[in-house]
Structure formats: C-alpha cells, structure tokens
C-alpha atoms as a PDB file:
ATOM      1  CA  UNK A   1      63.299  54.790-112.361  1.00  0.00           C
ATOM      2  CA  UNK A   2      65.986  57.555-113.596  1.00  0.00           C
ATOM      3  CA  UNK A   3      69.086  58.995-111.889  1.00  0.00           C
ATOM      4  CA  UNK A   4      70.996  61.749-112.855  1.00  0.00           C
ATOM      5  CA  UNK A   5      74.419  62.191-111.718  1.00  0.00           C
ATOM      6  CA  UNK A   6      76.092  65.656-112.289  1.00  0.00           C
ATOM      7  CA  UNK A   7      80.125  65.055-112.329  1.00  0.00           C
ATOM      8  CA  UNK A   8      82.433  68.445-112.119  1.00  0.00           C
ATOM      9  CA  UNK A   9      85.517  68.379-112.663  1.00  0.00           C
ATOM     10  CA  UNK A  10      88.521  71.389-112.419  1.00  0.00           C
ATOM     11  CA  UNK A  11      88.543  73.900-115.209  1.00  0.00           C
ATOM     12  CA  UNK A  12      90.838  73.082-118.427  1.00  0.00           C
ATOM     13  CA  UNK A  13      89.834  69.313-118.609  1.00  0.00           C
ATOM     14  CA  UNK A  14      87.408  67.723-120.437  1.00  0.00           C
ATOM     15  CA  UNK A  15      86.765  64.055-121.591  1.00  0.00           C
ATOM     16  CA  UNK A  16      89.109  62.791-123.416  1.00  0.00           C
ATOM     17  CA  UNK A  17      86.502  61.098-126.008  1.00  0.00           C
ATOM     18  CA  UNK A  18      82.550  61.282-125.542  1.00  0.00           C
ATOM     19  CA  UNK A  19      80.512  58.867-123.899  1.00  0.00           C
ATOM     20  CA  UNK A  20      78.531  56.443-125.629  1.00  0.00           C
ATOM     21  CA  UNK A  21      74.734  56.337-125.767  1.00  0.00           C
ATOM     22  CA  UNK A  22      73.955  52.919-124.312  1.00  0.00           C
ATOM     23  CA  UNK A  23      70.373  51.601-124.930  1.00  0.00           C
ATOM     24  CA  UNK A  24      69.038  48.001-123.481  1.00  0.00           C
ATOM     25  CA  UNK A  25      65.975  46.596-124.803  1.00  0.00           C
ATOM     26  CA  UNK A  26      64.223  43.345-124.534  1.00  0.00           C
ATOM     27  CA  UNK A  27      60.934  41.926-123.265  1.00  0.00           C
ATOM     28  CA  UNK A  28      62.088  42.241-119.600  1.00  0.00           C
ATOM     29  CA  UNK A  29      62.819  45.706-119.634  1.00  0.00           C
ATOM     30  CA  UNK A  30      64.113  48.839-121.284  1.00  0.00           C
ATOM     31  CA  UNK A  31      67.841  50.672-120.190  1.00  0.00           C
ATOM     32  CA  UNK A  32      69.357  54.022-121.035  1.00  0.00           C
ATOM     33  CA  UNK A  33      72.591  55.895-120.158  1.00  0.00           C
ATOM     34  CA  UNK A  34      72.601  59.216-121.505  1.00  0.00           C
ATOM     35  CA  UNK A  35      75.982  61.158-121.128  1.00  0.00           C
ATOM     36  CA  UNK A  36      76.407  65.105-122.251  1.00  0.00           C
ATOM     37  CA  UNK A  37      79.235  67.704-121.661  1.00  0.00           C
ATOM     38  CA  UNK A  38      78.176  71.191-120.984  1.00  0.00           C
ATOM     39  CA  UNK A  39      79.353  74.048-122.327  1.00  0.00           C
ATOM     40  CA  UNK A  40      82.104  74.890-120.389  1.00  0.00           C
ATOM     41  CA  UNK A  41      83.464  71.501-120.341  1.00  0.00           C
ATOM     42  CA  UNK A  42      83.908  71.412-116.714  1.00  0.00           C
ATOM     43  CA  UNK A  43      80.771  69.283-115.980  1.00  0.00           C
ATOM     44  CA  UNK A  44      79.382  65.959-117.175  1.00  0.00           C
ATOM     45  CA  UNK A  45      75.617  64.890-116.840  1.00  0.00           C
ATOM     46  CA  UNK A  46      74.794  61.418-116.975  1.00  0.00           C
ATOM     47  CA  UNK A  47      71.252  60.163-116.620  1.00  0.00           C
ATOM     48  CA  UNK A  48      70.284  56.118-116.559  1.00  0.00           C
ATOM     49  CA  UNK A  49      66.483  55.312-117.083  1.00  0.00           C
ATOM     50  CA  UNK A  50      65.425  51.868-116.255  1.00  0.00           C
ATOM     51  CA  UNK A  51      61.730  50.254-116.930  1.00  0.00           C
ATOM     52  CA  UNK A  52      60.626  46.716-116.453  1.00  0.00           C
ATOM     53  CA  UNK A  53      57.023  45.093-116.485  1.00  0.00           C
ATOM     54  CA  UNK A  54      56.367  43.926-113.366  1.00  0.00           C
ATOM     55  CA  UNK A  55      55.135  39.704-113.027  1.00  0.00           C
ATOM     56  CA  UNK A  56      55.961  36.139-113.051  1.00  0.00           C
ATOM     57  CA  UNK A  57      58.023  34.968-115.652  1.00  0.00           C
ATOM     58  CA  UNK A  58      59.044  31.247-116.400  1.00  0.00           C
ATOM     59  CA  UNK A  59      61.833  29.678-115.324  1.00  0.00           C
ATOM     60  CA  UNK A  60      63.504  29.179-118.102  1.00  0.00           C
ATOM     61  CA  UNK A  61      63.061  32.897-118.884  1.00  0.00           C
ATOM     62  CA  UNK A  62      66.131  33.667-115.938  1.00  0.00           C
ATOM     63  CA  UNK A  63      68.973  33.385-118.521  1.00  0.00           C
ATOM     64  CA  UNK A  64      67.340  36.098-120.495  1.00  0.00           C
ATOM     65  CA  UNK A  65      66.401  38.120-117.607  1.00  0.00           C
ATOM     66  CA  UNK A  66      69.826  37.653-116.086  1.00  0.00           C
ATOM     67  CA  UNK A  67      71.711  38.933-119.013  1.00  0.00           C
ATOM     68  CA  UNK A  68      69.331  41.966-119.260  1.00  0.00           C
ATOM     69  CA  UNK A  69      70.345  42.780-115.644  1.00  0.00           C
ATOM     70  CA  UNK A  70      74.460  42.042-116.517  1.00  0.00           C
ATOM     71  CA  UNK A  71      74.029  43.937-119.234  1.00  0.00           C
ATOM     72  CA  UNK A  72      72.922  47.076-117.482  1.00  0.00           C
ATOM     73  CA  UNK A  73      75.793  46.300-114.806  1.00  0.00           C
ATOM     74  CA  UNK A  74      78.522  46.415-116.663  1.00  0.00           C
ATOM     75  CA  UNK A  75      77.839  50.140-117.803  1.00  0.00           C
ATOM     76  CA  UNK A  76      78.559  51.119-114.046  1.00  0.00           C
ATOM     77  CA  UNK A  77      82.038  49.747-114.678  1.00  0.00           C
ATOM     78  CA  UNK A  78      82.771  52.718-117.302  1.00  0.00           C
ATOM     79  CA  UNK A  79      85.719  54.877-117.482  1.00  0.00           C
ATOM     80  CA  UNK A  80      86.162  58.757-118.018  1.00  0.00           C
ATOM     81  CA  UNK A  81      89.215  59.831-119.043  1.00  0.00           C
ATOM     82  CA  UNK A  82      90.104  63.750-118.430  1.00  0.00           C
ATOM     83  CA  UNK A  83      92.593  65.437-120.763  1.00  0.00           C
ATOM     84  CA  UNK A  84      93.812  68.958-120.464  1.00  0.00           C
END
C-alpha cells in the first residue's frame, strides 16, 4: 500500500531540519517514508510505501515479524519542527 500525506503550513516557516529517508527491509516485508519540501517551503509531502508477502510463517518467526511491524510504528511518532 502507499499514502501520501500533503502537510501546509503558514507562509515564512519551514522545517527546521529535513526529514530523514527511512527504509525497512527484511524477509517479512519492505517500508519507506519519503519526506520532501516544496519550493515555496510552505508544504511538506510525505509518502509511506509498505509491501509484505502474504502466508504462514513459523512461530518462532513472530519476534522478527513483530519488530518489522514496531519498527515501522515508531516512524508515526516523528516530529516536525517549524522555524521562521
């Protein structure tokens, strides 16, 4: 799946430092948050792509799968700072 969220924000701010690409990959799945400024600084685009193979895994695979998933979490926890 992919979202895209477009954030605007008032003229004269812009992030205070840029967002970092994140990439996830392992053999449950692939992760990407994308993050990019336009021109005018006034709006942020951030787009999250998220792939996994469908099936049965083991259970002693649900550590690794579990971490996979927390890993992807935590990037919803991310702050933007806005500096005149």
């Amino acid at each position: 799946s992919i979202d895209t969220m477009v954030i605007h924000f008032p003229e004269g701010l812009h992030l205070n430092e840029p967002m970092d690409f994140v990439i996830f990959n392992s053999d449950y799945g692939e992760f990407e948050l994308t993050a990019s400024e336009n021109d005018l600084k006034n709006e942020l685009t951030i787009i999250r792509k998220l792939s996994y193979p469908a099936g049965l895994y083991p259970k002693s695979d649900y550590d690794k799968i579990k971490n996979f998933f927390d890993a992807m979490r935590r990037t919803e926890t991310l702050s933007l700072v806005l500096v005149p």
